[in-house]
C-alpha atoms as a PDB file:
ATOM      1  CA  UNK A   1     100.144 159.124  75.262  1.00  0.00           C
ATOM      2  CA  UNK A   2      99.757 156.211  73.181  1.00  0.00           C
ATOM      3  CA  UNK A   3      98.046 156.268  69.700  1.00  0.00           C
ATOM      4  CA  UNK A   4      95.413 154.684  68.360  1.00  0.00           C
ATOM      5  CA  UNK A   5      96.575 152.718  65.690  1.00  0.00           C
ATOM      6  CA  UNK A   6      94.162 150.199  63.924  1.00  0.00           C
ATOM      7  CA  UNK A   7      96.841 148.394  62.363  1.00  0.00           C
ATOM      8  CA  UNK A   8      98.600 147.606  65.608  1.00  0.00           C
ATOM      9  CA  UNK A   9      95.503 146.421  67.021  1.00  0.00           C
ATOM     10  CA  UNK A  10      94.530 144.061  64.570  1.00  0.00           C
ATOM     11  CA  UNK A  11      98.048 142.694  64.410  1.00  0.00           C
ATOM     12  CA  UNK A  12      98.435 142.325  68.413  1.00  0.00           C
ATOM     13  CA  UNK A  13      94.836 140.341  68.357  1.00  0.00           C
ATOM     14  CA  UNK A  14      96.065 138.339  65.454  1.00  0.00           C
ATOM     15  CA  UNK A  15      99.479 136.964  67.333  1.00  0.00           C
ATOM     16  CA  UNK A  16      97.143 136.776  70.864  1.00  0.00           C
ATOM     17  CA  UNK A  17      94.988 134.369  68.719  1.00  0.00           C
ATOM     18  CA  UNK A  18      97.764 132.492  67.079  1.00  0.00           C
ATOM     19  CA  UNK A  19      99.103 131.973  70.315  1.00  0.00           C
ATOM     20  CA  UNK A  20      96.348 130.794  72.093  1.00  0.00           C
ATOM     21  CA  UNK A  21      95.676 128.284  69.139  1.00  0.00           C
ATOM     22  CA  UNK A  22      99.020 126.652  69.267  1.00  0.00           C
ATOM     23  CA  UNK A  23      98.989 126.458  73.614  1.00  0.00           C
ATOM     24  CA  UNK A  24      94.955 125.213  73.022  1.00  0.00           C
ATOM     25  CA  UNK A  25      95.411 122.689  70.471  1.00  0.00           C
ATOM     26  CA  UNK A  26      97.154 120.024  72.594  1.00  0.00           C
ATOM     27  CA  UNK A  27      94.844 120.458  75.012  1.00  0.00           C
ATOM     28  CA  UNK A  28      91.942 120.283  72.797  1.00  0.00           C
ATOM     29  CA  UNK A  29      93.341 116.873  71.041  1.00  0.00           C
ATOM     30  CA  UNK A  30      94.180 115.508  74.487  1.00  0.00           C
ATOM     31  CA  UNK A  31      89.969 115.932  75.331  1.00  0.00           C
ATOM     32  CA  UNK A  32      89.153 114.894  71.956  1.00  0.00           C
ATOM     33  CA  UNK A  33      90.929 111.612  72.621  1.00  0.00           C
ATOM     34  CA  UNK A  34      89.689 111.038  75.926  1.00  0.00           C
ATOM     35  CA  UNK A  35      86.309 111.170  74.632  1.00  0.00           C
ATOM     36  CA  UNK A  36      86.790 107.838  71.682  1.00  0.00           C
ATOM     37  CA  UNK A  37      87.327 104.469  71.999  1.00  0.00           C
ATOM     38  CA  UNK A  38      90.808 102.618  71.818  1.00  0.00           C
ATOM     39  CA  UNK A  39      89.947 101.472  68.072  1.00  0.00           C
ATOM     40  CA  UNK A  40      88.943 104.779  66.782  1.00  0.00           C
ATOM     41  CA  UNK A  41      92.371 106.339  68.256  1.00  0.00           C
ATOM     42  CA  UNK A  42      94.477 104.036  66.529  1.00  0.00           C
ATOM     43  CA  UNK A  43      93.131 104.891  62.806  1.00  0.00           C
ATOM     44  CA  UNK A  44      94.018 107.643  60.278  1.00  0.00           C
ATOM     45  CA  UNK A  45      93.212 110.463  60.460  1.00  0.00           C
ATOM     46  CA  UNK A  46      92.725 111.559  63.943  1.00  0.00           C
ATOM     47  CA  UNK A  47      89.370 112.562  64.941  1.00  0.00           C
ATOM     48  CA  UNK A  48      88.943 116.238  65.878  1.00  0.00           C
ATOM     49  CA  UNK A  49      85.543 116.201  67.091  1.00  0.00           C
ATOM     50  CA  UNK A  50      84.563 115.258  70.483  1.00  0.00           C
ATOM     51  CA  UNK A  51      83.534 111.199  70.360  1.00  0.00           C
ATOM     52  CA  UNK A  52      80.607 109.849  72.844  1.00  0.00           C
ATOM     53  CA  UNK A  53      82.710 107.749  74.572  1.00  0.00           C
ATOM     54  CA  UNK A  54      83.787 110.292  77.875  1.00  0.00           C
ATOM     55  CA  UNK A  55      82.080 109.049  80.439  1.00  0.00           C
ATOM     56  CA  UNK A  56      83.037 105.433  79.582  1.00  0.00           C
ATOM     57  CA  UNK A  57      86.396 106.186  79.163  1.00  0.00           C
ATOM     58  CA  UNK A  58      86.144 108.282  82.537  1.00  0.00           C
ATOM     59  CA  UNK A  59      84.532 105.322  84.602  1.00  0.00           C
ATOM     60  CA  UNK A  60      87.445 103.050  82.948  1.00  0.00           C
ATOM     61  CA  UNK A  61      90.198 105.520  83.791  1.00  0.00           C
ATOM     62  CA  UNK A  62      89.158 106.364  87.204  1.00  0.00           C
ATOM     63  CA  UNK A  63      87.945 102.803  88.653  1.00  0.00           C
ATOM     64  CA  UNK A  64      89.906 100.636  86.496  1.00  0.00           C
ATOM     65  CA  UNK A  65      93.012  98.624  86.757  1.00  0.00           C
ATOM     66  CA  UNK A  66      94.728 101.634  84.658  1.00  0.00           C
ATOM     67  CA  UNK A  67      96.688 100.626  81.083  1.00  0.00           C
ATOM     68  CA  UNK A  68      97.449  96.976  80.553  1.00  0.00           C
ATOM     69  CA  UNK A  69     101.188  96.504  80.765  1.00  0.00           C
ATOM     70  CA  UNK A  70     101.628  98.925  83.645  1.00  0.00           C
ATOM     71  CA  UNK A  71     101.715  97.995  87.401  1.00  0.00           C
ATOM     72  CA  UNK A  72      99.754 101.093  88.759  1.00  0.00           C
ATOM     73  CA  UNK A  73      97.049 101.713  91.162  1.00  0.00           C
ATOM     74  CA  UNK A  74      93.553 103.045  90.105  1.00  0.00           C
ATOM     75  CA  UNK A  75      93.951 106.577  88.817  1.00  0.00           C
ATOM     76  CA  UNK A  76      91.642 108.204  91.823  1.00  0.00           C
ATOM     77  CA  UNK A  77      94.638 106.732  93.801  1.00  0.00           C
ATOM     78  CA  UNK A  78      97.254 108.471  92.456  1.00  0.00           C
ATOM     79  CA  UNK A  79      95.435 111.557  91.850  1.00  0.00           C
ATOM     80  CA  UNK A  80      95.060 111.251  95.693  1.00  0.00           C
ATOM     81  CA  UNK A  81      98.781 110.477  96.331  1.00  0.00           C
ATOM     82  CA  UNK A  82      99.467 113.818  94.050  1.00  0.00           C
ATOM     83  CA  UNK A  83      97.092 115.819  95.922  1.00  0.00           C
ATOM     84  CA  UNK A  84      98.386 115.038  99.147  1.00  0.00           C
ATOM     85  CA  UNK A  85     102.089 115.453  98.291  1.00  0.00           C
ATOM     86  CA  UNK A  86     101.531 118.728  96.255  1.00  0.00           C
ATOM     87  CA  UNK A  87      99.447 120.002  99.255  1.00  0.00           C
ATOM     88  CA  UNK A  88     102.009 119.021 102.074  1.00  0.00           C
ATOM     89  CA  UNK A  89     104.694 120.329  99.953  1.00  0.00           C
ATOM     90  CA  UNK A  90     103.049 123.568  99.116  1.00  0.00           C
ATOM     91  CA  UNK A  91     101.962 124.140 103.028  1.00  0.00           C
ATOM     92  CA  UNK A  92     104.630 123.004 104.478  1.00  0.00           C
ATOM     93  CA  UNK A  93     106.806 125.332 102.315  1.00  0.00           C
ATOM     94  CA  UNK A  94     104.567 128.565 103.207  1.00  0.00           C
ATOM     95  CA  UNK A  95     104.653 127.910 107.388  1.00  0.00           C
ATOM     96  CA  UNK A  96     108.525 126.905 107.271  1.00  0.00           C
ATOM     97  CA  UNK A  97     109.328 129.918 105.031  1.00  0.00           C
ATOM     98  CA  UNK A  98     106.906 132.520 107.411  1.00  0.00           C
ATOM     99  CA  UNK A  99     108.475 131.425 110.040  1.00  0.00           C
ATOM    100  CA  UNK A 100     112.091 131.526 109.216  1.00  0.00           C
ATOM    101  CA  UNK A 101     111.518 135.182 107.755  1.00  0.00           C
ATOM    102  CA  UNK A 102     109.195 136.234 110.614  1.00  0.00           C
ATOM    103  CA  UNK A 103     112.845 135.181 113.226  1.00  0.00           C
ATOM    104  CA  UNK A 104     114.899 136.838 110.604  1.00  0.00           C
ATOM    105  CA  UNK A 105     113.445 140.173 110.390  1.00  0.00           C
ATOM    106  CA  UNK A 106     111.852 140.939 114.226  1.00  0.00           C
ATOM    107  CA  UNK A 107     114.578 138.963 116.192  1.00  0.00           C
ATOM    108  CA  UNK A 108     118.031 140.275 116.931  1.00  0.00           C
ATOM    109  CA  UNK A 109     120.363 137.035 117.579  1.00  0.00           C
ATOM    110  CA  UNK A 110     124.348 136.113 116.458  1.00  0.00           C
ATOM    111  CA  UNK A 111     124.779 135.641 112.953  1.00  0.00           C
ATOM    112  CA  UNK A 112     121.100 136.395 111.761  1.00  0.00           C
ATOM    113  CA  UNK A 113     121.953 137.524 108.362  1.00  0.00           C
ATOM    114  CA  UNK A 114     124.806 135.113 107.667  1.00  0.00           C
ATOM    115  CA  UNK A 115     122.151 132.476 108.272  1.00  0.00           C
ATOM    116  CA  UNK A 116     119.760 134.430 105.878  1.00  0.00           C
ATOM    117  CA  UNK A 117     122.628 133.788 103.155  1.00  0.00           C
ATOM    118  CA  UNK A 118     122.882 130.745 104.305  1.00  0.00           C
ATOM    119  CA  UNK A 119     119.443 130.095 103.289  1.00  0.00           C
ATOM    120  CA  UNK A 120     119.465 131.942  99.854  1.00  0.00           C
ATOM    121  CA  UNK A 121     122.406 130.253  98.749  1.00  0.00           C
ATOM    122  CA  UNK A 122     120.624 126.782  98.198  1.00  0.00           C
ATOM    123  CA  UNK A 123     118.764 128.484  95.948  1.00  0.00           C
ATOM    124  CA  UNK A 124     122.379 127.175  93.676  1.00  0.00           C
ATOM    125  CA  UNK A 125     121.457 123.609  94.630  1.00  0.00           C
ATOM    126  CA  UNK A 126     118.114 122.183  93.400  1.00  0.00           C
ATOM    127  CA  UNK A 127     117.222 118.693  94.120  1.00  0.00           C
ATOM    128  CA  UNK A 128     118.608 116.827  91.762  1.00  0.00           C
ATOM    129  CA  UNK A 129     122.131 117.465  93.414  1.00  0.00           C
ATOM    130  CA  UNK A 130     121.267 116.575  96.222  1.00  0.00           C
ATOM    131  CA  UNK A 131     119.104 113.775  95.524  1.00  0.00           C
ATOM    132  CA  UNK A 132     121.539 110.827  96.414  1.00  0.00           C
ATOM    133  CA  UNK A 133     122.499 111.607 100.148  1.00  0.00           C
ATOM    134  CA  UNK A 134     118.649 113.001 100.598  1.00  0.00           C
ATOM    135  CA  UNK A 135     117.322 109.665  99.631  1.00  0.00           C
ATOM    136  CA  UNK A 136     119.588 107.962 101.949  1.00  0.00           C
ATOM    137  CA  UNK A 137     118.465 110.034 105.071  1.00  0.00           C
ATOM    138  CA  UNK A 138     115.064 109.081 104.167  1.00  0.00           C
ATOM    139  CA  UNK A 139     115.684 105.677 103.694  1.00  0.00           C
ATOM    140  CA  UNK A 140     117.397 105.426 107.089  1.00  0.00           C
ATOM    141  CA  UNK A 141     114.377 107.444 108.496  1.00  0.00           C
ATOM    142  CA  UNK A 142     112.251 104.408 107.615  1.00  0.00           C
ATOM    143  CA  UNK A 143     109.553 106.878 105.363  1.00  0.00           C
ATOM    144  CA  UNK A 144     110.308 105.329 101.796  1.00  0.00           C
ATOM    145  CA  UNK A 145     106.466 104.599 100.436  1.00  0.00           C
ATOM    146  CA  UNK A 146     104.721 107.380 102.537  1.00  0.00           C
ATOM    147  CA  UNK A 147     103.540 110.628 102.208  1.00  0.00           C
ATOM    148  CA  UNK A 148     105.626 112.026 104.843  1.00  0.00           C
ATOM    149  CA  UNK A 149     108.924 110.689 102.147  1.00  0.00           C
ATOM    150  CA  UNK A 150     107.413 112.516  99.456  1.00  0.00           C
ATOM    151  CA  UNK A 151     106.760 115.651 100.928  1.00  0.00           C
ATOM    152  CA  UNK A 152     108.988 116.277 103.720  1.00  0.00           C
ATOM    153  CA  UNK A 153     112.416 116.753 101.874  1.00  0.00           C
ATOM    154  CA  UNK A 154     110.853 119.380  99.524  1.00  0.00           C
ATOM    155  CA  UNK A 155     108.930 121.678 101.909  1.00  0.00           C
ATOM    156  CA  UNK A 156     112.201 123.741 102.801  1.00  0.00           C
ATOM    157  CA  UNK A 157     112.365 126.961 100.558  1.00  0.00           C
ATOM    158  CA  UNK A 158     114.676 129.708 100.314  1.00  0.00           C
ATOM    159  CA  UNK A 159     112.887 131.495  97.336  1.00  0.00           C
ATOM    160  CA  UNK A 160     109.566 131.725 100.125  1.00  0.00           C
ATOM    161  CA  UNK A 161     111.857 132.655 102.457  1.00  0.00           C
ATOM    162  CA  UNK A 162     113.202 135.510 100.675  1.00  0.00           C
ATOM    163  CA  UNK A 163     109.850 136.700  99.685  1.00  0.00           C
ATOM    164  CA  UNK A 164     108.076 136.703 103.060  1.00  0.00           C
ATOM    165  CA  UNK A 165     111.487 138.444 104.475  1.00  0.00           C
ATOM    166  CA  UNK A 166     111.055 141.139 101.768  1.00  0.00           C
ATOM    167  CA  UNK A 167     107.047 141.773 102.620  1.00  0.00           C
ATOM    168  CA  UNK A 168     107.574 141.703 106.274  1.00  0.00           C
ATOM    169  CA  UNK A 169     110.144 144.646 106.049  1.00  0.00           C
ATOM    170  CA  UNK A 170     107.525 146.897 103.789  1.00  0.00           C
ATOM    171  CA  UNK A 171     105.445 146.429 107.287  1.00  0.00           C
ATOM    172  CA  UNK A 172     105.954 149.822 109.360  1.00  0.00           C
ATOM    173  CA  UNK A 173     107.732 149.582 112.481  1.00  0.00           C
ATOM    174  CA  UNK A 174     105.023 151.410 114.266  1.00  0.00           C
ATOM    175  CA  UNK A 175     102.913 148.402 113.916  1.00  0.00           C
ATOM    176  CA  UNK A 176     105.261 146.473 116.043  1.00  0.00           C
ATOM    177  CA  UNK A 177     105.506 149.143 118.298  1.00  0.00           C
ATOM    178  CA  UNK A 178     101.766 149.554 118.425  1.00  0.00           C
ATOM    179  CA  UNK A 179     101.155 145.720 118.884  1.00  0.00           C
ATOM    180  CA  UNK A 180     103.957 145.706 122.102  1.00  0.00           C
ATOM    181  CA  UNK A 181     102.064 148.706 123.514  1.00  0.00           C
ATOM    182  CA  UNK A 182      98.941 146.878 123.645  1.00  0.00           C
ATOM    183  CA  UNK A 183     100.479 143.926 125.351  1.00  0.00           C
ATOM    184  CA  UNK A 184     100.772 141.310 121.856  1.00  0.00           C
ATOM    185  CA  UNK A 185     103.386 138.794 122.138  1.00  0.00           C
ATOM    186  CA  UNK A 186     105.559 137.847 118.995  1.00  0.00           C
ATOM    187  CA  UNK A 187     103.254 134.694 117.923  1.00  0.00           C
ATOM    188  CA  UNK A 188     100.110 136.976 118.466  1.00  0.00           C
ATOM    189  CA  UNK A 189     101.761 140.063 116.271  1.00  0.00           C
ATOM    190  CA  UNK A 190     102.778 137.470 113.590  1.00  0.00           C
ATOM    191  CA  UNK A 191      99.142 135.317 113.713  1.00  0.00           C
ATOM    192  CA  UNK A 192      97.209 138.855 114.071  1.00  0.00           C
ATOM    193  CA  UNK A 193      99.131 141.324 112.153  1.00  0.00           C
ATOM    194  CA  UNK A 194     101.564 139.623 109.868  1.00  0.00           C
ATOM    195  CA  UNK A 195      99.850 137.176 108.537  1.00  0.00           C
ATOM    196  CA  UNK A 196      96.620 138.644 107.094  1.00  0.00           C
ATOM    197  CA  UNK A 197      99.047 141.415 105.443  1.00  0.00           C
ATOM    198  CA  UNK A 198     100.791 138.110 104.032  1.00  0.00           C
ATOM    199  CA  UNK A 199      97.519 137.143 102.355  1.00  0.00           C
ATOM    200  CA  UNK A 200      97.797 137.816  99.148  1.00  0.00           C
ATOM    201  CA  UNK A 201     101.515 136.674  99.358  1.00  0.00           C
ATOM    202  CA  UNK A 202     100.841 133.427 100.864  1.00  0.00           C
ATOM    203  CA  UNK A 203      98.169 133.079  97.897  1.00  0.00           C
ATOM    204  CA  UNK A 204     100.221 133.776  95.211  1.00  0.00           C
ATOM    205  CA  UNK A 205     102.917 131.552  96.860  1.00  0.00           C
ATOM    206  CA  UNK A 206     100.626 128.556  97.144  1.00  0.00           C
ATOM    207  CA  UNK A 207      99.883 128.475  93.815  1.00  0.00           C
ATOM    208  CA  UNK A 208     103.346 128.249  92.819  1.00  0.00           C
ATOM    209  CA  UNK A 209     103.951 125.677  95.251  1.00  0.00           C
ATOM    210  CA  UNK A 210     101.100 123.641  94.584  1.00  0.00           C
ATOM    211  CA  UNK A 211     101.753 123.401  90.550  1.00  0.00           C
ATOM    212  CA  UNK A 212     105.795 122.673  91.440  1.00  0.00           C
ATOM    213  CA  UNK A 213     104.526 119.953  93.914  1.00  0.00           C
ATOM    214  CA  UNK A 214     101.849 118.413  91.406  1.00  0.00           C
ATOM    215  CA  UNK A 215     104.344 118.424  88.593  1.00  0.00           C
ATOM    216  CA  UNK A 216     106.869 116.303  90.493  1.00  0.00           C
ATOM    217  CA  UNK A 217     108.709 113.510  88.926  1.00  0.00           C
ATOM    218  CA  UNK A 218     112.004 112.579  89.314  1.00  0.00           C
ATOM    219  CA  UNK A 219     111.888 112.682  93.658  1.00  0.00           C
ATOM    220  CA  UNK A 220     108.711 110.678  93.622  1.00  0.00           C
ATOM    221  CA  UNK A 221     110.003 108.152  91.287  1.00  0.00           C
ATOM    222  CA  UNK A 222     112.918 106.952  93.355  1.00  0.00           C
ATOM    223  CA  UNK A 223     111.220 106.653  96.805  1.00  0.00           C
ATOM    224  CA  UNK A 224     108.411 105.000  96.026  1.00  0.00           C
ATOM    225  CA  UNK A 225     108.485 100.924  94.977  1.00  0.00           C
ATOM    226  CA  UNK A 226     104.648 100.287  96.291  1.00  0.00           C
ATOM    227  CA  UNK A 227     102.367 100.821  93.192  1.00  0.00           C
ATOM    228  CA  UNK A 228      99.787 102.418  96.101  1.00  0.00           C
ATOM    229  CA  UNK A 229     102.350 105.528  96.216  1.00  0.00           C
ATOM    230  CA  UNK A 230     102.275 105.989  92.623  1.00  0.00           C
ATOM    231  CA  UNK A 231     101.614 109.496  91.485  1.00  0.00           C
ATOM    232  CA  UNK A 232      99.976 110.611  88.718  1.00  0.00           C
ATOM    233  CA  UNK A 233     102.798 112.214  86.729  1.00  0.00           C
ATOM    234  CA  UNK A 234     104.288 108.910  87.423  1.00  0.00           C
ATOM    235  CA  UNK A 235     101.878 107.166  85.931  1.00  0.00           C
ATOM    236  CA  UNK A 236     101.992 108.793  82.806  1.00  0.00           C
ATOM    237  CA  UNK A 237     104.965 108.532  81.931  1.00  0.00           C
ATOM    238  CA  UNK A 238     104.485 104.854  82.593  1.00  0.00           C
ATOM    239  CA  UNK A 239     101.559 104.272  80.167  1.00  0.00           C
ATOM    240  CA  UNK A 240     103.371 106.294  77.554  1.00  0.00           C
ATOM    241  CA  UNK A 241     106.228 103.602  77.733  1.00  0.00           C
ATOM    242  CA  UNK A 242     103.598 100.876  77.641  1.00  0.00           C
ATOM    243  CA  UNK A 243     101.498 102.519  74.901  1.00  0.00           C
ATOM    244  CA  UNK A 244     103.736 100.682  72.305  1.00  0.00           C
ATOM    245  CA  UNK A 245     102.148  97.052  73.460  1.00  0.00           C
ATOM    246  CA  UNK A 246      98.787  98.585  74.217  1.00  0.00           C
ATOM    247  CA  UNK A 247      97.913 101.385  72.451  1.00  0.00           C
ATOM    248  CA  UNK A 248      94.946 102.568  74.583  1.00  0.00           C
ATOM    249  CA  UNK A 249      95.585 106.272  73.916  1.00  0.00           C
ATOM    250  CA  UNK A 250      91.557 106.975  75.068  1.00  0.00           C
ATOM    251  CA  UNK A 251      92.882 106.114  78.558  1.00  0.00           C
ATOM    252  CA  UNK A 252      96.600 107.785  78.298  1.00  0.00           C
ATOM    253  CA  UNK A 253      94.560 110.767  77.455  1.00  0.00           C
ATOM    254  CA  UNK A 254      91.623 110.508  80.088  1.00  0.00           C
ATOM    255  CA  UNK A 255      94.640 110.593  82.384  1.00  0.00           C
ATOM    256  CA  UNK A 256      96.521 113.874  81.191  1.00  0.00           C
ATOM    257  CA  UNK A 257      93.168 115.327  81.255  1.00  0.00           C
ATOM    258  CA  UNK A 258      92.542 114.466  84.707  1.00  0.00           C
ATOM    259  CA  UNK A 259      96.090 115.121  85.816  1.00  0.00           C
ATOM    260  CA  UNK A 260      95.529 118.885  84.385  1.00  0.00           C
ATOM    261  CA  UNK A 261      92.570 119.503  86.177  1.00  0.00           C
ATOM    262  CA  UNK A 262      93.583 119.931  89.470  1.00  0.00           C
ATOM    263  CA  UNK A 263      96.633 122.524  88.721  1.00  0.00           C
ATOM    264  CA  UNK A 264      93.924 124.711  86.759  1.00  0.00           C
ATOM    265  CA  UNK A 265      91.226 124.941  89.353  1.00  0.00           C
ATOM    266  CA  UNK A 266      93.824 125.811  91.666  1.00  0.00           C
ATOM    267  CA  UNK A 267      94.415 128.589  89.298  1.00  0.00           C
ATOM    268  CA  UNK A 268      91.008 129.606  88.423  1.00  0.00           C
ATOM    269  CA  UNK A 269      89.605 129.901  92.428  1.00  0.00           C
ATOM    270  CA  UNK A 270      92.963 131.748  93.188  1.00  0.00           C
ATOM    271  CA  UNK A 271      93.444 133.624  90.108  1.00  0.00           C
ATOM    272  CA  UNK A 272      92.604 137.033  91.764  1.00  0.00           C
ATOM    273  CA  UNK A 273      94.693 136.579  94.850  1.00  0.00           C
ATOM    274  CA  UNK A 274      97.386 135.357  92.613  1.00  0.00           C
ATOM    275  CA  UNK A 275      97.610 138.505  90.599  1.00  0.00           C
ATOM    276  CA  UNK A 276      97.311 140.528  93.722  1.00  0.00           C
ATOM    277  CA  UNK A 277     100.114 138.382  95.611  1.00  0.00           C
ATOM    278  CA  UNK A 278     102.500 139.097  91.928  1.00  0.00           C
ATOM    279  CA  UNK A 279     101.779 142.613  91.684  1.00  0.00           C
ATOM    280  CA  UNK A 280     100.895 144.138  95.004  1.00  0.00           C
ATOM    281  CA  UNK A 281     103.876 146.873  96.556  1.00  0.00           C
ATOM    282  CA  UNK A 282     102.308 149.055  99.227  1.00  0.00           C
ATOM    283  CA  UNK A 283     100.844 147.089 102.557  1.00  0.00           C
END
């Protein structure tokens, strides 16, 4: 039994608090900025109160050229190119990993489990290793500037894999056995049975995905040349570099903002499912 202890209280709430003020506090300088003008951003001290320049600075941010001194396409463009990669990334990775642990668990074939090792072993070689002869095989593939280029090379994953292998064997046997006695095919047991038992799994997994796909830099930044393919993580890094020449830190920081937003709703609509898809044991 634990005891009450006021003391321990108060201190626990105390750190909570100090912690949430120094993960908050970026965040709430980042809005704060967003919401001035370019002239008000550049003087001493910083503002902390919100300005009434948001919607202004929105508009600008979201229909306008982006920073001067930066090549880039509108900002609702690359939030757009972002979306779609983190989306193709993080579905693509779900169906390929189901799939690959669905033949690994309920199909008996030669070497199933050395190619299950097979699999889990890249887990030792992340992308930046193999960066050089993946961006040659997509340069020969003709898909340098397109969607299919930035998502396509990143959608295999052996951590999915792995996960979806280890829920489908909590799944009693008698269900299979149940689902051959009433005449179910494999693709009908895995679309009927395994996959709504996956929910909360596939949830929790797209989350993940979707944040690691947003958050993309370094792959996106070497296949793409056409400012139309520019993505938004891109892009700031880009107007930081440029800031130097033109300071316009109201629009640097109208784009973090907007570049956080989509991560966090993803969060916030999914949170429950998320926690579930963590935590959950028994099927």
């Amino acid at each position: 039994m634990v005891e009450n202890r006021p003391w321990l209280a108060f201190f626990t709430h105390v750190v909570l608090l100090i912690g949430i003020f120094i993960i908050a506090l970026p965040i709430w300088i980042t809005f704060v900025a967003a919401t001035h003008d370019e002239i008000r951003m550049t003087q001493v001290p910083l503002p902390m109160l919100p300005g009434d320049q948001f919607f202004v600075n929105l508009k600008r941010t979201l229909f306008g050229s982006g920073l001067s001194g930066t090549e880039t396409a509108p900002v609702w463009r690359m939030l757009l190119n972002s979306l779609v990669m983190a989306m193709s990334i993080a579905i693509g990775k779900i169906a390929i990993s189901l799939l690959s642990a669905f033949a690994i668990v309920y199909f008996k074939f030669p070497f199933r489990m050395f190619f299950f090792w097979l699999i889990f072993i890249t887990l030792m070689l992340p992308v930046e290793v193999r960066i050089l002869p993946t961006f040659e095989v997509v340069a020969q593939l003709g898909m340098l500037n397109s969607y299919a280029g930035l998502s396509i090379p990143l959608i295999a994953s052996a951590t999915a894999t792995f996960m979806f292998r280890q829920v489908f064997l909590t799944i009693p046997d008698e269900m299979l056995e149940s689902a051959r006695i009433d005449g179910a095919g494999p693709m009908r047991f895995f679309w009927d049975i395994l996959i709504p038992l996956s929910r909360t799994n596939i949830a929790a997994l797209f989350v993940i995905l979707f944040i690691y796909g947003w958050n993309q830099y370094l792959w996106p930044l070497l296949i793409t040349t056409d400012s139309d393919m520019t993505t938004i993580v891109m892009s700031i890094k880009q107007m930081l570099e440029a800031a130097e020449q033109s300071p316009q830190w109201n629009i640097i920081m109208m784009t973090a903002l907007l570049a956080m937003l989509p991560p966090i709703l993803v969060v916030v609509f999914m949170q429950k499912l998320f926690v579930k898809g963590l935590t959950e044991t028994d099927k």
